[in-house]
PDB file of N, CA and C in Angstrom:
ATOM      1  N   UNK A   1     140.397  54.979 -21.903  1.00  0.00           N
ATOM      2  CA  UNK A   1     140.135  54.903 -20.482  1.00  0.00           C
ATOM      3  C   UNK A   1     141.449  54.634 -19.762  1.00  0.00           C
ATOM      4  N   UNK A   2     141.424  55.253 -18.887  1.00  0.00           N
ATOM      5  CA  UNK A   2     142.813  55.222 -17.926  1.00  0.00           C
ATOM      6  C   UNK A   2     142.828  54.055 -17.143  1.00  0.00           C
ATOM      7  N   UNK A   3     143.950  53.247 -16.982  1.00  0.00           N
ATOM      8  CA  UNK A   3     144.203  51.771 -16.196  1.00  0.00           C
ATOM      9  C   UNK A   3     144.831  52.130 -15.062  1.00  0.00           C
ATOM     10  N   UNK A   4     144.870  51.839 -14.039  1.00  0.00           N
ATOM     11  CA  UNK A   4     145.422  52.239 -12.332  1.00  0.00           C
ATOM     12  C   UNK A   4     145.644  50.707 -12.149  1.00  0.00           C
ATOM     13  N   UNK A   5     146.538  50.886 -11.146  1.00  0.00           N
ATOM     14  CA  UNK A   5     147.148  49.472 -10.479  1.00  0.00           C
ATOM     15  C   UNK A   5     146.314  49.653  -9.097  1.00  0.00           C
ATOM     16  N   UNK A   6     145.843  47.883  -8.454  1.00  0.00           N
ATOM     17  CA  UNK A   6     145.270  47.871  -7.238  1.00  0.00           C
ATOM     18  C   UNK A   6     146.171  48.345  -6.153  1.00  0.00           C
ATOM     19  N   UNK A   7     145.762  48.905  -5.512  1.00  0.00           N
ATOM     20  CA  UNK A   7     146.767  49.886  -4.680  1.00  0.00           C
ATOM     21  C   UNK A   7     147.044  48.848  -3.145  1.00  0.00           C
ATOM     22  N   UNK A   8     146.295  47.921  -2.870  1.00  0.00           N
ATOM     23  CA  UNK A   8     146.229  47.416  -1.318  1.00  0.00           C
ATOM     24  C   UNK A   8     145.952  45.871  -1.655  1.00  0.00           C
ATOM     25  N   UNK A   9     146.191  45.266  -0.348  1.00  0.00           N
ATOM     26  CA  UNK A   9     146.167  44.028  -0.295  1.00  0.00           C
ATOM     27  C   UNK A   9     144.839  43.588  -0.104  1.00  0.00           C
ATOM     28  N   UNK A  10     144.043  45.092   0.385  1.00  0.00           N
ATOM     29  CA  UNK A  10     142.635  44.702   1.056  1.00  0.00           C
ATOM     30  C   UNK A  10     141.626  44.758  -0.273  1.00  0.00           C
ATOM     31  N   UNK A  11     142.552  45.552  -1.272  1.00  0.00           N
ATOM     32  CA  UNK A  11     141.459  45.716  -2.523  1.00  0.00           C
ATOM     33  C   UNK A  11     141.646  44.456  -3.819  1.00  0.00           C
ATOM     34  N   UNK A  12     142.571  43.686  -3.300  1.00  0.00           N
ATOM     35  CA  UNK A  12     142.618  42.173  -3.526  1.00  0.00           C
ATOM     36  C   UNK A  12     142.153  41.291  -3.644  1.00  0.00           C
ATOM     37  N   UNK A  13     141.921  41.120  -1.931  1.00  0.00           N
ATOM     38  CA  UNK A  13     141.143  40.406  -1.103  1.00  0.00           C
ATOM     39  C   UNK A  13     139.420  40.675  -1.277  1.00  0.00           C
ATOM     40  N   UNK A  14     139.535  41.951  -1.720  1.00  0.00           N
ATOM     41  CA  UNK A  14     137.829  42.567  -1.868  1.00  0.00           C
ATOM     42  C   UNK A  14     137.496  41.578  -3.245  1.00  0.00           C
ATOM     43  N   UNK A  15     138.481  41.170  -4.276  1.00  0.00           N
ATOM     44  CA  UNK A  15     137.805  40.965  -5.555  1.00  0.00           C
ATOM     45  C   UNK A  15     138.055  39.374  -5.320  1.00  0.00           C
ATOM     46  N   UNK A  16     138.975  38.704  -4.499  1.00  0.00           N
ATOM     47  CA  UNK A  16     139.123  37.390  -4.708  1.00  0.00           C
ATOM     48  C   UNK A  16     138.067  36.782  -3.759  1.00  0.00           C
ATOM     49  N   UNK A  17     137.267  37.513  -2.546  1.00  0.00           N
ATOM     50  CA  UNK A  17     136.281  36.724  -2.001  1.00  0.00           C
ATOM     51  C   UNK A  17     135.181  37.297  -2.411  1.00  0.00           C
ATOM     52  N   UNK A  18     134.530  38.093  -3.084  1.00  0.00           N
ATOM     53  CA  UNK A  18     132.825  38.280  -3.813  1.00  0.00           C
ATOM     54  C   UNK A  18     133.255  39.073  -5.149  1.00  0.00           C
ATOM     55  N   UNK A  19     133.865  38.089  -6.475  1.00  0.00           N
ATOM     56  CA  UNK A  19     133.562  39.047  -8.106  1.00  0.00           C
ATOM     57  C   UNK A  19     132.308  38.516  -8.333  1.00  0.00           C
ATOM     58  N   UNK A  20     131.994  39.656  -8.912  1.00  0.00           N
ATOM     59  CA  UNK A  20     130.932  39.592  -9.550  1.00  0.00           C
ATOM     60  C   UNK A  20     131.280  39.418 -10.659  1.00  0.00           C
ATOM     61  N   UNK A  21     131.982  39.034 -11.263  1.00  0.00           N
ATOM     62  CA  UNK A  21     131.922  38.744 -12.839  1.00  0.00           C
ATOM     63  C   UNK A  21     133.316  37.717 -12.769  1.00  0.00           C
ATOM     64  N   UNK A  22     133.488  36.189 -13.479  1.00  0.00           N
ATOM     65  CA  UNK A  22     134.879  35.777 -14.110  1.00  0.00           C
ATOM     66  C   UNK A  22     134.950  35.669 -15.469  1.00  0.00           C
ATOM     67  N   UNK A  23     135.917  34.833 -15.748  1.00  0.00           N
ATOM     68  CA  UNK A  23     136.239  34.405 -17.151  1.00  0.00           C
ATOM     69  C   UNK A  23     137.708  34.117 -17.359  1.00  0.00           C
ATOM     70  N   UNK A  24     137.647  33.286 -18.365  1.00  0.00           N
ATOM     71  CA  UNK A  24     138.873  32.588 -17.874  1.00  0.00           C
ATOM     72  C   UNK A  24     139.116  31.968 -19.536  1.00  0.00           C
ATOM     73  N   UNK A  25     140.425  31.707 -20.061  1.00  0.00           N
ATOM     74  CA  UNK A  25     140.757  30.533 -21.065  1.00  0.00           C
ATOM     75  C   UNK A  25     142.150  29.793 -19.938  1.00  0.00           C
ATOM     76  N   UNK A  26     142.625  29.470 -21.404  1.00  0.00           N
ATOM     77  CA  UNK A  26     143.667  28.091 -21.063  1.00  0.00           C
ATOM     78  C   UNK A  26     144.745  29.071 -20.032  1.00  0.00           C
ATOM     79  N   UNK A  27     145.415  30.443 -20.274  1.00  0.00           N
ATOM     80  CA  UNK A  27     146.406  31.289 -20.263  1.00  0.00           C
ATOM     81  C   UNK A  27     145.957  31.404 -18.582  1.00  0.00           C
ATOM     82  N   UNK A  28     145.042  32.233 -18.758  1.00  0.00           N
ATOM     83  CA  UNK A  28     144.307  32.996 -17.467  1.00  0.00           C
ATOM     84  C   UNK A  28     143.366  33.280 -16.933  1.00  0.00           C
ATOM     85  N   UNK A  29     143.084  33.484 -16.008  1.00  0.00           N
ATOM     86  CA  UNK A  29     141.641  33.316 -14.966  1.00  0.00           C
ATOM     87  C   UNK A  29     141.542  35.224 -14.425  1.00  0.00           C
ATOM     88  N   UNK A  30     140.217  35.645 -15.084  1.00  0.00           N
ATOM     89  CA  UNK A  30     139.948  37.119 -15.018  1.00  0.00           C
ATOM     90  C   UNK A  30     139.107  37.546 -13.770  1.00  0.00           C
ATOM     91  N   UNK A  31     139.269  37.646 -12.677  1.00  0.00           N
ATOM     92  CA  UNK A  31     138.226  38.315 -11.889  1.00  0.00           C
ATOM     93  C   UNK A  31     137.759  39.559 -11.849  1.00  0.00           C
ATOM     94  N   UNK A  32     136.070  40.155 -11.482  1.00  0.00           N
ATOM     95  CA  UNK A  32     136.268  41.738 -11.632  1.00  0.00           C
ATOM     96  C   UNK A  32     135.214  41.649 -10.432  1.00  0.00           C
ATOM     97  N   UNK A  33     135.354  43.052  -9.786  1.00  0.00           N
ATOM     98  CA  UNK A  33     134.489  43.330  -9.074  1.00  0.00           C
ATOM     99  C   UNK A  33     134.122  44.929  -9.083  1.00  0.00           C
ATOM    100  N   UNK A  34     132.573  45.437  -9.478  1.00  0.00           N
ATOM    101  CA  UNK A  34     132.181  46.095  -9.952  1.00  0.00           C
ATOM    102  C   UNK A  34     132.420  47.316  -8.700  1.00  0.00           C
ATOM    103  N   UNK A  35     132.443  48.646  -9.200  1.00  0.00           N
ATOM    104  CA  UNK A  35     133.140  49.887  -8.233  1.00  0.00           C
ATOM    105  C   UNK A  35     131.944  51.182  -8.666  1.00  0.00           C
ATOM    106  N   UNK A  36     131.330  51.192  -7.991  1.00  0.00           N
ATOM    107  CA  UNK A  36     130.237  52.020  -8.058  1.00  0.00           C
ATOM    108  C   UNK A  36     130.482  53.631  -8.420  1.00  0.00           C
ATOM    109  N   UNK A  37     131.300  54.160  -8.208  1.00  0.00           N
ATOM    110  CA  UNK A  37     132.105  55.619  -8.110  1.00  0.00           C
ATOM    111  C   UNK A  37     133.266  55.679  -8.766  1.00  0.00           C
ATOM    112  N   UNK A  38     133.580  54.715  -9.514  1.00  0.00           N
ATOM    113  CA  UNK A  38     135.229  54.713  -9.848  1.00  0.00           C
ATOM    114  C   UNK A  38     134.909  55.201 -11.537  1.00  0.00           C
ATOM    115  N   UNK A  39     136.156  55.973 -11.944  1.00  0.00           N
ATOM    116  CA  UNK A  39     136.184  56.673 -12.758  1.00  0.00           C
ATOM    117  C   UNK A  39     137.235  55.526 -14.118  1.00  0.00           C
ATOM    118  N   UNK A  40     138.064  54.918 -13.428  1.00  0.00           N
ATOM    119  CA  UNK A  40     138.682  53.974 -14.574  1.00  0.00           C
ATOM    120  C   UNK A  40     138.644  52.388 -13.772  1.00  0.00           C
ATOM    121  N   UNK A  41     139.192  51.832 -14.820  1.00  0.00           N
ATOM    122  CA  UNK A  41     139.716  50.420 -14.035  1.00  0.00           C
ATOM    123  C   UNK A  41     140.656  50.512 -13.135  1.00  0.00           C
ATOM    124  N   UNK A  42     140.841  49.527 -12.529  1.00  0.00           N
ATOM    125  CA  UNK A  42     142.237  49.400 -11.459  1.00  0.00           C
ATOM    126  C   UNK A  42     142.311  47.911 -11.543  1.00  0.00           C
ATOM    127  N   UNK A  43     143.324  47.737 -11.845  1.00  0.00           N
ATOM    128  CA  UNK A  43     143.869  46.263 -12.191  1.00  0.00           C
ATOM    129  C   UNK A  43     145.095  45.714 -11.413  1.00  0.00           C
ATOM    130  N   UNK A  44     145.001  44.507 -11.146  1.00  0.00           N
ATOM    131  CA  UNK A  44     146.676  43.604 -10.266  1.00  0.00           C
ATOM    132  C   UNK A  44     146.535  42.231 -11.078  1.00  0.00           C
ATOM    133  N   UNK A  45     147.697  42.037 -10.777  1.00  0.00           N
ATOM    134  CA  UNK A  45     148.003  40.655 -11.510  1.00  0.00           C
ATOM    135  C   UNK A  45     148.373  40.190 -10.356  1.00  0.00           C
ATOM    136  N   UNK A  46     148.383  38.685 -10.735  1.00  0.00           N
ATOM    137  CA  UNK A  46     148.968  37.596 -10.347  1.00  0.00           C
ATOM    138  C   UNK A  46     149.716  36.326 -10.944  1.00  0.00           C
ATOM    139  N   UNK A  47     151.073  36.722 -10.734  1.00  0.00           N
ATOM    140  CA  UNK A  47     151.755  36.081 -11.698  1.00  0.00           C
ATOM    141  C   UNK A  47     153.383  35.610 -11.192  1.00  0.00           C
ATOM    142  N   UNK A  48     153.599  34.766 -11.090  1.00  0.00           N
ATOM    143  CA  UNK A  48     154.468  33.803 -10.171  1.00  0.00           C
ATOM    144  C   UNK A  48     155.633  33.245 -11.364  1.00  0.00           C
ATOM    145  N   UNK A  49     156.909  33.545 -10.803  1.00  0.00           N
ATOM    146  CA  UNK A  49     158.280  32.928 -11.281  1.00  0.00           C
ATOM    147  C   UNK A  49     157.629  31.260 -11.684  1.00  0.00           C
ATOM    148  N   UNK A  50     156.978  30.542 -10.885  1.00  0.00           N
ATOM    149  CA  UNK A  50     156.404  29.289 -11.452  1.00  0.00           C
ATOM    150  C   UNK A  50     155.856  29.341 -12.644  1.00  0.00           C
ATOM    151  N   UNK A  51     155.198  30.107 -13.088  1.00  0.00           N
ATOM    152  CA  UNK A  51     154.201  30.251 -14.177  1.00  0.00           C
ATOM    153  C   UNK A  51     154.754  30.683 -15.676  1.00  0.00           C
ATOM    154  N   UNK A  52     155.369  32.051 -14.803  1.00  0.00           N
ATOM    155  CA  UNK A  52     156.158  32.927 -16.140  1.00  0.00           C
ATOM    156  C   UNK A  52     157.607  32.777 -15.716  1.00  0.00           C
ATOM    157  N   UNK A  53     158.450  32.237 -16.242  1.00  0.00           N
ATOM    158  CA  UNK A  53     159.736  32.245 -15.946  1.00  0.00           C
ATOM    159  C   UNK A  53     160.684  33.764 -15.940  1.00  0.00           C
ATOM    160  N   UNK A  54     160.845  34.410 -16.828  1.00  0.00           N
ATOM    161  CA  UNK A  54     161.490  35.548 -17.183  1.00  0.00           C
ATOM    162  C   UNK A  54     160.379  36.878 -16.669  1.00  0.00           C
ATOM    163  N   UNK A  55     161.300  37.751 -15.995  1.00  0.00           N
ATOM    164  CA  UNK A  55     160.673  38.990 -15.442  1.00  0.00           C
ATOM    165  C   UNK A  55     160.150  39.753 -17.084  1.00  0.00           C
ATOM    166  N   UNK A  56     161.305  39.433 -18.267  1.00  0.00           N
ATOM    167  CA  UNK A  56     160.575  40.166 -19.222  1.00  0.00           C
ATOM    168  C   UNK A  56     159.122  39.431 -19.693  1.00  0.00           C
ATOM    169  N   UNK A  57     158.962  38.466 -19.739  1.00  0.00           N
ATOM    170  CA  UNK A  57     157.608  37.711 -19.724  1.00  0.00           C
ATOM    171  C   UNK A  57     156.346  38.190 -18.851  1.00  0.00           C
ATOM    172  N   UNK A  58     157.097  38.365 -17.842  1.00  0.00           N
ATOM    173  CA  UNK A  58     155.829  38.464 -17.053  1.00  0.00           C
ATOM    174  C   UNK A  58     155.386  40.150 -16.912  1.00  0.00           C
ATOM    175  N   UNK A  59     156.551  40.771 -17.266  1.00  0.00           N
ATOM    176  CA  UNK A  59     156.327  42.232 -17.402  1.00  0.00           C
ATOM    177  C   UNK A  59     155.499  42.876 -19.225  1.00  0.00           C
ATOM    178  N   UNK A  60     155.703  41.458 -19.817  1.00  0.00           N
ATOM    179  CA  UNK A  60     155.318  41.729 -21.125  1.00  0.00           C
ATOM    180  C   UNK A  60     153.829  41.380 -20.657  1.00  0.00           C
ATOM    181  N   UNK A  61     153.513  40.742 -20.354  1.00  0.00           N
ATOM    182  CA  UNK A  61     152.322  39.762 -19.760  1.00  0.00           C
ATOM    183  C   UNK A  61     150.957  41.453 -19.367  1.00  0.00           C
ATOM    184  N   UNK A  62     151.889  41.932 -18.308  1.00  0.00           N
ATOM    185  CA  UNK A  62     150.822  42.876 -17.714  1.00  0.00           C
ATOM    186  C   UNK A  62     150.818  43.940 -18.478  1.00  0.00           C
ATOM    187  N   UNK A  63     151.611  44.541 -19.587  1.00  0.00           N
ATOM    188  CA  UNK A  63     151.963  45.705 -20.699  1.00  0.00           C
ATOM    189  C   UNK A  63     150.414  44.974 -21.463  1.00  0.00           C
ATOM    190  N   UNK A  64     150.916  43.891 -21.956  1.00  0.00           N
ATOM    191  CA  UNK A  64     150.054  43.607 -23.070  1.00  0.00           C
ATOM    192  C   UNK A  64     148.482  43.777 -22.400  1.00  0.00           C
ATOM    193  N   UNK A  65     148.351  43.289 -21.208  1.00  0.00           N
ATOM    194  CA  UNK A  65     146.958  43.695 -20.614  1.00  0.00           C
ATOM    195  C   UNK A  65     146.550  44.826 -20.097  1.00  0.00           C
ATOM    196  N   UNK A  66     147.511  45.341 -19.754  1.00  0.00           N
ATOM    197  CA  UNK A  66     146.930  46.879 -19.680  1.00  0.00           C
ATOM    198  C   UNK A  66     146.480  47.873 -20.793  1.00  0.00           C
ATOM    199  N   UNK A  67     147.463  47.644 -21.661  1.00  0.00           N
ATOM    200  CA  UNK A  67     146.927  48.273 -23.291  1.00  0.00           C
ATOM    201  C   UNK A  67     145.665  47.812 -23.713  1.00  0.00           C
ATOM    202  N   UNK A  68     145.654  46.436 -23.642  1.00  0.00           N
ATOM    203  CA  UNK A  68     144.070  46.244 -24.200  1.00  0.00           C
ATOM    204  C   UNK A  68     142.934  46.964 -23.573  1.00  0.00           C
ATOM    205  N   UNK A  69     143.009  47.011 -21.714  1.00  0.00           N
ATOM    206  CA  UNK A  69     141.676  47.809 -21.090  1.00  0.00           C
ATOM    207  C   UNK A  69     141.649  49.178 -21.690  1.00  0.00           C
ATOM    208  N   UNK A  70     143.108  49.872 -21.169  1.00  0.00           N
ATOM    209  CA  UNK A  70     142.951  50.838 -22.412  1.00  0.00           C
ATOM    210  C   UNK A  70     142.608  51.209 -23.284  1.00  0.00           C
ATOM    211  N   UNK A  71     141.945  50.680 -24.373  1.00  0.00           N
ATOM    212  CA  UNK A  71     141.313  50.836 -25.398  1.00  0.00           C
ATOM    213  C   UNK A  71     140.101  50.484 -25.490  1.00  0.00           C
ATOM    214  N   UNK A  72     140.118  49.789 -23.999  1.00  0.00           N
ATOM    215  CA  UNK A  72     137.862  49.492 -23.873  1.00  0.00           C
ATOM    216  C   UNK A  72     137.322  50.761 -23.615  1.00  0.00           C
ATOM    217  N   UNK A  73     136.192  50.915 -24.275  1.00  0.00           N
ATOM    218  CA  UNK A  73     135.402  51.440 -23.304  1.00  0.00           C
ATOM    219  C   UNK A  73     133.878  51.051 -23.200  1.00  0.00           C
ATOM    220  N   UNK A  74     134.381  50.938 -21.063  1.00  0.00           N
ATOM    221  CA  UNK A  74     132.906  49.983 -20.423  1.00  0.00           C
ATOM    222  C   UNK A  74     132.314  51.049 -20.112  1.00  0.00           C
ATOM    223  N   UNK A  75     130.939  50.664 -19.980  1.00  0.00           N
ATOM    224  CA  UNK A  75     130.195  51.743 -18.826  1.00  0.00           C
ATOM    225  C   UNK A  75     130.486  51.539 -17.517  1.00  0.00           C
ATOM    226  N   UNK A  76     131.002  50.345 -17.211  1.00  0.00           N
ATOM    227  CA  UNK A  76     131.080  50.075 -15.431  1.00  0.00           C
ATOM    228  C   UNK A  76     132.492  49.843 -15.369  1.00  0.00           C
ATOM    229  N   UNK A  77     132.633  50.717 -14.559  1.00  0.00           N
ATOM    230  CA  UNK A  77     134.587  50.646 -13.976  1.00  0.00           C
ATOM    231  C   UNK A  77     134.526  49.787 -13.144  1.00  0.00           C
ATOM    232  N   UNK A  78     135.615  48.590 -12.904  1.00  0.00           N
ATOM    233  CA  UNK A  78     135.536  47.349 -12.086  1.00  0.00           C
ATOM    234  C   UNK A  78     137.041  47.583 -11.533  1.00  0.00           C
ATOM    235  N   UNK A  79     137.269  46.639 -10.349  1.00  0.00           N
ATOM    236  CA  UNK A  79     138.899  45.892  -9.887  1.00  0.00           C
ATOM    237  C   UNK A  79     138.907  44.894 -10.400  1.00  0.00           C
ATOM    238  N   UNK A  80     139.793  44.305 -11.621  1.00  0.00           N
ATOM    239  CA  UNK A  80     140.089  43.678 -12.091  1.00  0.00           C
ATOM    240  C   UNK A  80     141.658  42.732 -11.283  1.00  0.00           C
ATOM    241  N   UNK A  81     140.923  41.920 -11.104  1.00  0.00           N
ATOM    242  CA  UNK A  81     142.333  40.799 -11.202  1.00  0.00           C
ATOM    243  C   UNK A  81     142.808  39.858 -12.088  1.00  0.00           C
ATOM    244  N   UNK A  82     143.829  40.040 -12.705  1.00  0.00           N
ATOM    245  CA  UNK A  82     144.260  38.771 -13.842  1.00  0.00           C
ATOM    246  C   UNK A  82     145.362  37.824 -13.403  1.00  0.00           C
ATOM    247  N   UNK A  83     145.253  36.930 -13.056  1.00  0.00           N
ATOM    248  CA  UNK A  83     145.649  35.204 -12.764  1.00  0.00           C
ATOM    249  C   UNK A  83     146.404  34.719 -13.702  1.00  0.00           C
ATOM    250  N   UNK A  84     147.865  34.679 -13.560  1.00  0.00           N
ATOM    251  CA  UNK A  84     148.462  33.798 -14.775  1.00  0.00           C
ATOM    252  C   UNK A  84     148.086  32.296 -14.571  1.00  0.00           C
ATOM    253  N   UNK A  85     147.686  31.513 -15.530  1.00  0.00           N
ATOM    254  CA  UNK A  85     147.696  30.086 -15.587  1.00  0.00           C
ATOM    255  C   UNK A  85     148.879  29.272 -15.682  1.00  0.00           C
ATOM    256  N   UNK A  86     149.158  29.746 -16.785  1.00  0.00           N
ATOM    257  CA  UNK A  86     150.925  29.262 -17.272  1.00  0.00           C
ATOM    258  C   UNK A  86     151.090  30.009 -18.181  1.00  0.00           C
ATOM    259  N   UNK A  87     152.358  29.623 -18.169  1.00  0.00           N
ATOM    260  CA  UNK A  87     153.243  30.508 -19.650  1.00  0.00           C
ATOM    261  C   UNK A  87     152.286  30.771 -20.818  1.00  0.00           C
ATOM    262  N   UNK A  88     152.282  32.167 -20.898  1.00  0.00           N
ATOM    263  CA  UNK A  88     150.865  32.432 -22.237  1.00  0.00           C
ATOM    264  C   UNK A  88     152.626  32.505 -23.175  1.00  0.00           C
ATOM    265  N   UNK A  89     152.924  31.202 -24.172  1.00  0.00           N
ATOM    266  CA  UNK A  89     152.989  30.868 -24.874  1.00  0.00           C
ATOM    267  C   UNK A  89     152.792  31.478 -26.344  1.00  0.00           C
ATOM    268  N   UNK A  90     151.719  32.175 -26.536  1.00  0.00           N
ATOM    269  CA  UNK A  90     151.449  33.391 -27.781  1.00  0.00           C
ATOM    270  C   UNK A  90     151.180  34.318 -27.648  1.00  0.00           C
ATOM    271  N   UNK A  91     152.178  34.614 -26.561  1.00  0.00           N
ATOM    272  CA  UNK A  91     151.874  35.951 -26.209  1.00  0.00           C
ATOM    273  C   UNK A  91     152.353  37.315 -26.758  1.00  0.00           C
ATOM    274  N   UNK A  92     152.987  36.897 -28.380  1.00  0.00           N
ATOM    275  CA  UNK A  92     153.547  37.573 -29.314  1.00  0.00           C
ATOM    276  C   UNK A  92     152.395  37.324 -30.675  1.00  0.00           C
ATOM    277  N   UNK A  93     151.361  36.352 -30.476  1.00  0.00           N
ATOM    278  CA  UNK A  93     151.699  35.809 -31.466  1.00  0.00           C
ATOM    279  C   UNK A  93     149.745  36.759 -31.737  1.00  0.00           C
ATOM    280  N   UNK A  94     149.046  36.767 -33.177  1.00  0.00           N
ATOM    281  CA  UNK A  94     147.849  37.453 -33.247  1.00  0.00           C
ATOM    282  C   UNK A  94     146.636  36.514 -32.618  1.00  0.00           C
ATOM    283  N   UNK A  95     147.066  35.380 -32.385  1.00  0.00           N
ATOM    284  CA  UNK A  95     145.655  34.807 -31.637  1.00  0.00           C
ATOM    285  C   UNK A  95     145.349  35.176 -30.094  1.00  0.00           C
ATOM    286  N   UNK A  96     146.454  36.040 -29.710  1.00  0.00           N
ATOM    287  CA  UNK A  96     146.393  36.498 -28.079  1.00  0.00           C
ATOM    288  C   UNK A  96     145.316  37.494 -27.740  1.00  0.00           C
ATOM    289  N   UNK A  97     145.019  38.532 -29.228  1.00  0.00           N
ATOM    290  CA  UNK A  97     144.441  39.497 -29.061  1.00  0.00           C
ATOM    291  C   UNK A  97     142.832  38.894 -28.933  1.00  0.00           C
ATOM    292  N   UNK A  98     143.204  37.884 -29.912  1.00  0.00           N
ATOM    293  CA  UNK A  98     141.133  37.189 -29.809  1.00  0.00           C
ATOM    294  C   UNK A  98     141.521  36.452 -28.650  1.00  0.00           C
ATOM    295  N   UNK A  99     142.088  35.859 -27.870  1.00  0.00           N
ATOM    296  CA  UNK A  99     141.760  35.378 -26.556  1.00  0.00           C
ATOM    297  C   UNK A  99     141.425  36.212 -25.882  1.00  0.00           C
ATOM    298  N   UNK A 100     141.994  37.888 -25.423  1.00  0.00           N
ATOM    299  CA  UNK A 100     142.302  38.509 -25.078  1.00  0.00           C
ATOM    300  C   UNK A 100     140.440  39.059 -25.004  1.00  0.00           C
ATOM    301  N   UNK A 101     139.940  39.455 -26.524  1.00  0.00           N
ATOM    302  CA  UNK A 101     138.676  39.901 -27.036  1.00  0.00           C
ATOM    303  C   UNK A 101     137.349  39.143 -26.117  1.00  0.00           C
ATOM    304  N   UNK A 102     137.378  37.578 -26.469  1.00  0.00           N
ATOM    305  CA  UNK A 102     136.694  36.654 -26.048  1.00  0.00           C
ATOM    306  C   UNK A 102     136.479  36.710 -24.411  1.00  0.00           C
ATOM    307  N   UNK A 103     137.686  36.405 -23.572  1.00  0.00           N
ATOM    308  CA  UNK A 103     137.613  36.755 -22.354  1.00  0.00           C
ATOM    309  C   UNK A 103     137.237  37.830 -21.718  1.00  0.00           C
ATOM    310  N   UNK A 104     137.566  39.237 -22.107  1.00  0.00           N
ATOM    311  CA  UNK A 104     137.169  40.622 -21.663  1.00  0.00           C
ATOM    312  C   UNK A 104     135.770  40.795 -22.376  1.00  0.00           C
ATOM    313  N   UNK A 105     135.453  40.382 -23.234  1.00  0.00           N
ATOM    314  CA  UNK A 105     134.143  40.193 -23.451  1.00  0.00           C
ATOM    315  C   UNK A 105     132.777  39.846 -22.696  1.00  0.00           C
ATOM    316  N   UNK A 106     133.533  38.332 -22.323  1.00  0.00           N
ATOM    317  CA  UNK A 106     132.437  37.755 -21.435  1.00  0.00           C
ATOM    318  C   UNK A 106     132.279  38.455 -20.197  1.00  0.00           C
ATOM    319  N   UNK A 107     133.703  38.990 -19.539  1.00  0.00           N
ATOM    320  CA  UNK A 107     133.534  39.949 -18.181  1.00  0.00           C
ATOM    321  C   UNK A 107     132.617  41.105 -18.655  1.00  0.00           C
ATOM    322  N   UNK A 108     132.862  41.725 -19.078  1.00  0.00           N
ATOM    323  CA  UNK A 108     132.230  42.743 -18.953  1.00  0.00           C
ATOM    324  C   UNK A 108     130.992  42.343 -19.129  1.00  0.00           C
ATOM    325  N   UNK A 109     130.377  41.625 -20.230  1.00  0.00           N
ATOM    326  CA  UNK A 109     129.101  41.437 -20.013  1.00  0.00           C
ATOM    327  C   UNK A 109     128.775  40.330 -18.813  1.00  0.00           C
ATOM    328  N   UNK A 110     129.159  40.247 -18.660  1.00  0.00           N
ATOM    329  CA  UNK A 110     128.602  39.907 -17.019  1.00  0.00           C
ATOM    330  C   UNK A 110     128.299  40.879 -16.311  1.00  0.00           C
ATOM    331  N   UNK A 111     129.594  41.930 -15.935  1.00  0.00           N
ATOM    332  CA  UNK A 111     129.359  43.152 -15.398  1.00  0.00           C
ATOM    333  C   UNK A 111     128.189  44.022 -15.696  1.00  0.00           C
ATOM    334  N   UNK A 112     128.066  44.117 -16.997  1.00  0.00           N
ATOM    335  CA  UNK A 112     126.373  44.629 -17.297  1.00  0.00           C
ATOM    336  C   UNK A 112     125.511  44.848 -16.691  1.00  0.00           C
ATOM    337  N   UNK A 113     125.341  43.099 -16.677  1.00  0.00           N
ATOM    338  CA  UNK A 113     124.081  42.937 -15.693  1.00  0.00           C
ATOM    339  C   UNK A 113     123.668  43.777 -14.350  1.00  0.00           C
ATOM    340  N   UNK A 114     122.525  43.963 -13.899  1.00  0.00           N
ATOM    341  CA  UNK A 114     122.655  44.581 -12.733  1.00  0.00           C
ATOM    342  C   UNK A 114     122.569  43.645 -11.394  1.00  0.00           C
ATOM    343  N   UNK A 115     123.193  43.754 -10.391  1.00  0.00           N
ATOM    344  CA  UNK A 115     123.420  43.002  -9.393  1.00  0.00           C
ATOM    345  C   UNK A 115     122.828  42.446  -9.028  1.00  0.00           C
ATOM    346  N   UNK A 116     122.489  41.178  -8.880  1.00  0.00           N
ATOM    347  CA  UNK A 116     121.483  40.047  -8.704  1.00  0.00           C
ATOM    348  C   UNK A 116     121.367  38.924  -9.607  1.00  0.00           C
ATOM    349  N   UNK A 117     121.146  39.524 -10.714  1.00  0.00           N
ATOM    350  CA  UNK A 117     121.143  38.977 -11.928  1.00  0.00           C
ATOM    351  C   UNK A 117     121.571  37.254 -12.082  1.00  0.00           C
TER     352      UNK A 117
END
């Protein structure tokens, strides 16, 4: 499945005041908000010189998350926002991928559900 970057400030703002779906560990806080017509994900980060010190960090940060959606496949295409917490710390290391599993897990099945739910 193809990953797109959030294109606007307004399609931001669309997922940080009504997601329908979170999830979150120690690293990062996942928002999604479900897109009725959309053909892939579209994803933005949020991720601050406070958090991640080094541009290669924080550029490793959104590589490593984009590859993973990449290789989902949901039935429901969402706007995804991902929230750095702090320095993801193993972010080399193989327990990133099961954080990684666990969290995109729970979103999506949230997303599942049908609206109301």
């Amino acid at each position: 499945m193809t990953v797109i970057s959030l294109p606007s400030r307004s399609d931001f703002d669309a997922v940080f005041k009504s997601p329908d779906a979170k999830a979150s560990n120690r690293d990062f806080l996942v928002l999604a908000k479900h897109q009725e017509h959309a053909v892939s994900h579209r994803i933005g980060f949020v991720t601050s010189k406070k958090k991640i010190r080094r541009a290669v960090d924080r550029n490793r940060f959104r590589r490593i998350i984009r590859e993973y959606l990449r290789h989902q496949n949901a039935d429901r295409c969402a706007d995804i926002v991902v929230i750095a917490r702090q320095n993801p710390d193993r972010l080399w290391s193989t327990q990133y991928q099961t954080q990684l599993d666990q969290v995109f897990t729970k979103l999506f099945k949230t997303l599942q559900k049908p609206h109301g739910e």
